[in-house]
C-alpha atoms as a PDB file:
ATOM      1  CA  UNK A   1     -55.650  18.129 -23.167  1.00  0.00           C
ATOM      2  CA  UNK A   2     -52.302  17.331 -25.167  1.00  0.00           C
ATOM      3  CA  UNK A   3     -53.642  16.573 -28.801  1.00  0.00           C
ATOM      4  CA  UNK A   4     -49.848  15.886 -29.846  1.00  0.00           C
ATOM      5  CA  UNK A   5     -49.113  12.679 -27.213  1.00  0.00           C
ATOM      6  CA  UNK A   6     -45.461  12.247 -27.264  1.00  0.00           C
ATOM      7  CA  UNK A   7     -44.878   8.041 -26.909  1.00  0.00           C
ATOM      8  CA  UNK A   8     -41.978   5.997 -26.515  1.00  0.00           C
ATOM      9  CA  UNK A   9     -41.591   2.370 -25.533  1.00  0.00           C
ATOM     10  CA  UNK A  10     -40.103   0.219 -22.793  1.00  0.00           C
ATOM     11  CA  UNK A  11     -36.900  -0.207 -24.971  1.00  0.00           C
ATOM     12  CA  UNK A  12     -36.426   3.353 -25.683  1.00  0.00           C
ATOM     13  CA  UNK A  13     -33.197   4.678 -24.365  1.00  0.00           C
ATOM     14  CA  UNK A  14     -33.159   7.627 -21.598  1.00  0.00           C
ATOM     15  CA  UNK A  15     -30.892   9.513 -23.986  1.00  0.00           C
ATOM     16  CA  UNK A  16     -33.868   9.490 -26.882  1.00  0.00           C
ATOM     17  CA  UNK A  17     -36.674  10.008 -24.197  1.00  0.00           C
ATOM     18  CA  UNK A  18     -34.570  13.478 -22.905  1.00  0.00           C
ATOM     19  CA  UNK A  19     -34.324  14.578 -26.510  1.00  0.00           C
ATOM     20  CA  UNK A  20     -38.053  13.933 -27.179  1.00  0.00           C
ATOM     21  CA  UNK A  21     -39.068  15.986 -24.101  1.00  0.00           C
ATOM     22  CA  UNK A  22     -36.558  18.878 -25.309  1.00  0.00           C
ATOM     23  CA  UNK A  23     -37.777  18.851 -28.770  1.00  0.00           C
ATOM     24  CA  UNK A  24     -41.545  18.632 -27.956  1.00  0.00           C
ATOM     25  CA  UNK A  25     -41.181  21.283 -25.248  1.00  0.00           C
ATOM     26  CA  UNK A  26     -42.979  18.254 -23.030  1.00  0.00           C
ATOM     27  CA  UNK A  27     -42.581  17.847 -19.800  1.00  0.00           C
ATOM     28  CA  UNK A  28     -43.774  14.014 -19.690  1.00  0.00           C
ATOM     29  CA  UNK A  29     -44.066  11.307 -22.515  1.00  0.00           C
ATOM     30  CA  UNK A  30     -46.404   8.441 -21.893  1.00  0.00           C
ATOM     31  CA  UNK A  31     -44.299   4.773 -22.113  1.00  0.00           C
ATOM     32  CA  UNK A  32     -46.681   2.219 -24.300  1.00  0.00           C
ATOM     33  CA  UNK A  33     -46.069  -2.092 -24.348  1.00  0.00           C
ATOM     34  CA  UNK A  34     -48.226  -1.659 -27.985  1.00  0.00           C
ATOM     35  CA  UNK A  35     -51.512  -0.086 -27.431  1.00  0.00           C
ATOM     36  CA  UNK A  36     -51.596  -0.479 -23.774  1.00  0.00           C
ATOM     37  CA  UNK A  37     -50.055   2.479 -21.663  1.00  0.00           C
ATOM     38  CA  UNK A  38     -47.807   1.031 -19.016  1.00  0.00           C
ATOM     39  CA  UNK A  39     -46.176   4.403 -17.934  1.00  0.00           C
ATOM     40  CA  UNK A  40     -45.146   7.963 -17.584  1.00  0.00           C
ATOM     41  CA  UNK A  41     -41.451   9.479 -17.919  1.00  0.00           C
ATOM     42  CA  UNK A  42     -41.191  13.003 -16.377  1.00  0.00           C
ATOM     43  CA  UNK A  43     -38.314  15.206 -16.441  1.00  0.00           C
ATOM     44  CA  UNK A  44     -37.756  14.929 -12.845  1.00  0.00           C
ATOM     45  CA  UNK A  45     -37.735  11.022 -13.397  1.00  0.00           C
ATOM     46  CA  UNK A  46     -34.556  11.918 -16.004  1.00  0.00           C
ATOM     47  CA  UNK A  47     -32.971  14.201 -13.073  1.00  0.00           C
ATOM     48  CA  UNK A  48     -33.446  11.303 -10.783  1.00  0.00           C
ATOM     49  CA  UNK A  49     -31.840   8.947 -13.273  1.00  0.00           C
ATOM     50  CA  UNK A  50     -29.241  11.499 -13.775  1.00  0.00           C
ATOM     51  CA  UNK A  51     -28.232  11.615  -9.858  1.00  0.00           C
ATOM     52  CA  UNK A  52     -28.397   7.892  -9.372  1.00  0.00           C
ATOM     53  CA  UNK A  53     -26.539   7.094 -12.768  1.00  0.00           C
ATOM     54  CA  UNK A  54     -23.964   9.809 -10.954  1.00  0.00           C
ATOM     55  CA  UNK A  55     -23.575   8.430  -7.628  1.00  0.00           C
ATOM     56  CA  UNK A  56     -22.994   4.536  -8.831  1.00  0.00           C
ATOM     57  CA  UNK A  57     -20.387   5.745 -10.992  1.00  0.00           C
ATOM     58  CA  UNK A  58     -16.725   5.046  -9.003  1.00  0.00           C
ATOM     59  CA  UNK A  59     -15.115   8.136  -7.454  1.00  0.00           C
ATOM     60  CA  UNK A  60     -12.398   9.695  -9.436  1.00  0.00           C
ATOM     61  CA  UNK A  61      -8.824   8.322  -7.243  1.00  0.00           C
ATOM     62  CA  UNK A  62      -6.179  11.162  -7.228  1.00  0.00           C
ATOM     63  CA  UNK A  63      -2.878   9.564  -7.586  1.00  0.00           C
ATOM     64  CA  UNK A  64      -0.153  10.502  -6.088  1.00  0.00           C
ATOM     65  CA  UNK A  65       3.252   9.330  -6.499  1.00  0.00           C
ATOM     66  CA  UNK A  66       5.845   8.780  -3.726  1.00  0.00           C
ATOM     67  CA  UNK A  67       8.262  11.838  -4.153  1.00  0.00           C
ATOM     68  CA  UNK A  68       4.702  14.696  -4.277  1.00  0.00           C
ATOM     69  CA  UNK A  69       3.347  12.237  -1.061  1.00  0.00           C
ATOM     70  CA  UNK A  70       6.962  12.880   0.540  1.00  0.00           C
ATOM     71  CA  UNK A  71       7.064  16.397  -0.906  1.00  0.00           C
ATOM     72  CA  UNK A  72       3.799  17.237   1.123  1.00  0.00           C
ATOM     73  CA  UNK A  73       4.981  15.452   4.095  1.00  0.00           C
ATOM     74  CA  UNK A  74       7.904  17.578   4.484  1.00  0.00           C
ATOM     75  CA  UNK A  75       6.379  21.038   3.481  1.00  0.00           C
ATOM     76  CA  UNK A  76       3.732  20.794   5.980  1.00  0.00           C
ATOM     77  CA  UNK A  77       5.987  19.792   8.824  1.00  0.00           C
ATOM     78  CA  UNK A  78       8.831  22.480   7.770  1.00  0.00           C
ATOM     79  CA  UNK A  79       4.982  25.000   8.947  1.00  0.00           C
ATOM     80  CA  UNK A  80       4.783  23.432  12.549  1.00  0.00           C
ATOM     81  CA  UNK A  81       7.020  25.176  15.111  1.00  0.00           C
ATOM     82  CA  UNK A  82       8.262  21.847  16.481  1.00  0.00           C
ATOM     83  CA  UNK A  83       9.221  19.170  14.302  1.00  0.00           C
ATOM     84  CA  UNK A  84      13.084  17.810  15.065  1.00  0.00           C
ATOM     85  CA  UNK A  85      12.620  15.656  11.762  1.00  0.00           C
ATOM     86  CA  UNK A  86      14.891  16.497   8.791  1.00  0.00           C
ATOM     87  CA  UNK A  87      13.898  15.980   5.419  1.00  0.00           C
ATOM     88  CA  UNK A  88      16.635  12.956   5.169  1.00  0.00           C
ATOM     89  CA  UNK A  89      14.466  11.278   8.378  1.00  0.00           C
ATOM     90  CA  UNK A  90      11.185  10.749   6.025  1.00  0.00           C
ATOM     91  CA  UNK A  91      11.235   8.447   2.900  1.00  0.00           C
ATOM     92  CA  UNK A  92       7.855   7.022   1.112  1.00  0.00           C
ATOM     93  CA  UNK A  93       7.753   3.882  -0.595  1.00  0.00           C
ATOM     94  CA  UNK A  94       4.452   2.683  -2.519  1.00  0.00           C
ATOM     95  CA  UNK A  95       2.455   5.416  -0.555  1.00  0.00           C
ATOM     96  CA  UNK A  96       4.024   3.701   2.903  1.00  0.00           C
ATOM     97  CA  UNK A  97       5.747   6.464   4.729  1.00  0.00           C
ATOM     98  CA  UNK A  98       8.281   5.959   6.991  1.00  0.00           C
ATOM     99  CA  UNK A  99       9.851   8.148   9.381  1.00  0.00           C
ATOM    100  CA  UNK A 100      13.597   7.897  10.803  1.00  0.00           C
ATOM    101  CA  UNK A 101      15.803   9.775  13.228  1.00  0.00           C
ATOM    102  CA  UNK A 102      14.487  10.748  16.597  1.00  0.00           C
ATOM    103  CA  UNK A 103      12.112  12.991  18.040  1.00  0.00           C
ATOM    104  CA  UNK A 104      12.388  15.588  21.164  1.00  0.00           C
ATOM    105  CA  UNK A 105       8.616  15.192  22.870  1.00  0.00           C
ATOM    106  CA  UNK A 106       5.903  12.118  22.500  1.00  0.00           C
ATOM    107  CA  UNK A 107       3.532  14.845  21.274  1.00  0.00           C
ATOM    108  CA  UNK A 108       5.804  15.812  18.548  1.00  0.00           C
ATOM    109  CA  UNK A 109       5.843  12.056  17.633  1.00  0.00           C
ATOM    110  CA  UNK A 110       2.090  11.669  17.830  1.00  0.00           C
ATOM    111  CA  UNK A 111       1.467  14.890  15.752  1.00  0.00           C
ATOM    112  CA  UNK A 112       3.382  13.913  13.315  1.00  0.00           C
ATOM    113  CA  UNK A 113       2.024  11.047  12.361  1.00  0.00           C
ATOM    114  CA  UNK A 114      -1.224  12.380  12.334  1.00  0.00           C
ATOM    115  CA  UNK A 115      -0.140  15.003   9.964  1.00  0.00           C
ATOM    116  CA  UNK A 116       0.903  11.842   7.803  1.00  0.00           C
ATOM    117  CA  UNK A 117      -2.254   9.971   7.872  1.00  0.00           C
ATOM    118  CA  UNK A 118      -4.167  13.032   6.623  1.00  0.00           C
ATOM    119  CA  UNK A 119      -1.655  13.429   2.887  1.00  0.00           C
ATOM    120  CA  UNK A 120      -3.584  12.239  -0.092  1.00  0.00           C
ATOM    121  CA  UNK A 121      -1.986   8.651  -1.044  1.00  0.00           C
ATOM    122  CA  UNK A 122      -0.373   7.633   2.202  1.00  0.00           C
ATOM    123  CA  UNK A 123      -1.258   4.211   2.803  1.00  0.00           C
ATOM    124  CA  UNK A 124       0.624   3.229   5.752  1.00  0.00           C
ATOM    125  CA  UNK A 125       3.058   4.801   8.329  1.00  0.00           C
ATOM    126  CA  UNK A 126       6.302   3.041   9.672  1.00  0.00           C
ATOM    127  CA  UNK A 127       7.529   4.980  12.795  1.00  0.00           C
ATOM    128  CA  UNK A 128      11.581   4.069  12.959  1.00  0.00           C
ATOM    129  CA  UNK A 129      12.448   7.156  15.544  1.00  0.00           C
ATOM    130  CA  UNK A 130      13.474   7.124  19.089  1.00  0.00           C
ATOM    131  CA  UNK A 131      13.879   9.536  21.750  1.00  0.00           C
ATOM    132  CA  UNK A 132      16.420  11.806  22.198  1.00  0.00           C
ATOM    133  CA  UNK A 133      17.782  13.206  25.261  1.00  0.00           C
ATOM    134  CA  UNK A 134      17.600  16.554  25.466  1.00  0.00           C
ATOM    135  CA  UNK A 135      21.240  16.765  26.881  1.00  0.00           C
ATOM    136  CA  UNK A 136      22.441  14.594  23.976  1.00  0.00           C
ATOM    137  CA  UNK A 137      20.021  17.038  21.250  1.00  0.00           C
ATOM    138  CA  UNK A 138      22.001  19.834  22.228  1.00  0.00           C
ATOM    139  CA  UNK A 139      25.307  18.537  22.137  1.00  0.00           C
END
């Protein structure tokens, strides 16, 4: 048996009680109301703490500002083989992004604003384009 019992009370911070079991080499310290025992804190009870202090805390929110959302936008579409949209036909506003001009094939339209919805900060999509005849997109 322990002869050194490392004690700490029920108002003891968790910041004092993982010192104590660092300095002490322990791997528990009994919790005492007075005389009375009333409870153990193990080092896996801190790690616990530790992940549930963690995973209450509010996740971390990336900004990003209109002209890097629009930036994005435009890079990733200038990769896809068959976007009609110029960089003129997409403008963001508060994270809303909204697309102008016209479009050659439904899919194209569809794709596109699915490429949208997946950039960081875009919080709404406003499709202004129409169809264009492919007679009148070659002219």
């Amino acid at each position: 048996m322990t002869r050194k019992v490392v004690t700490v009370s029920l108002s003891t911070p968790i910041d004092e009680i993982a010192a104590l079991l660092e300095v002490n080499r322990a791997r528990r310290v009994l919790v005492v109301n007075g005389e009375r025992l009333v409870g153990i804190v193990t080092r896996v009870d801190l790690v616990r703490a530790l992940i549930s202090a963690r995973e209450s805390l509010p996740r971390a929110v990336s900004f990003h500002d209109d002209a890097s959302i629009r930036r994005e936008i435009i890079d990733a579409l200038r990769t896809e083989l068959w976007p009609s949209i110029g960089e003129a036909d997409v403008t963001v506003t508060n994270g809303v992004v909204v697309f102008w001009g016209g479009y050659m094939s439904e899919q194209e339209r569809k794709a596109s604003l699915v490429l949208a919805e997946h950039i960081a900060g875009v919080r709404a999509i406003d499709d202004h384009r129409v169809p264009l005849d492919i007679a009148y997109a070659m002219v």
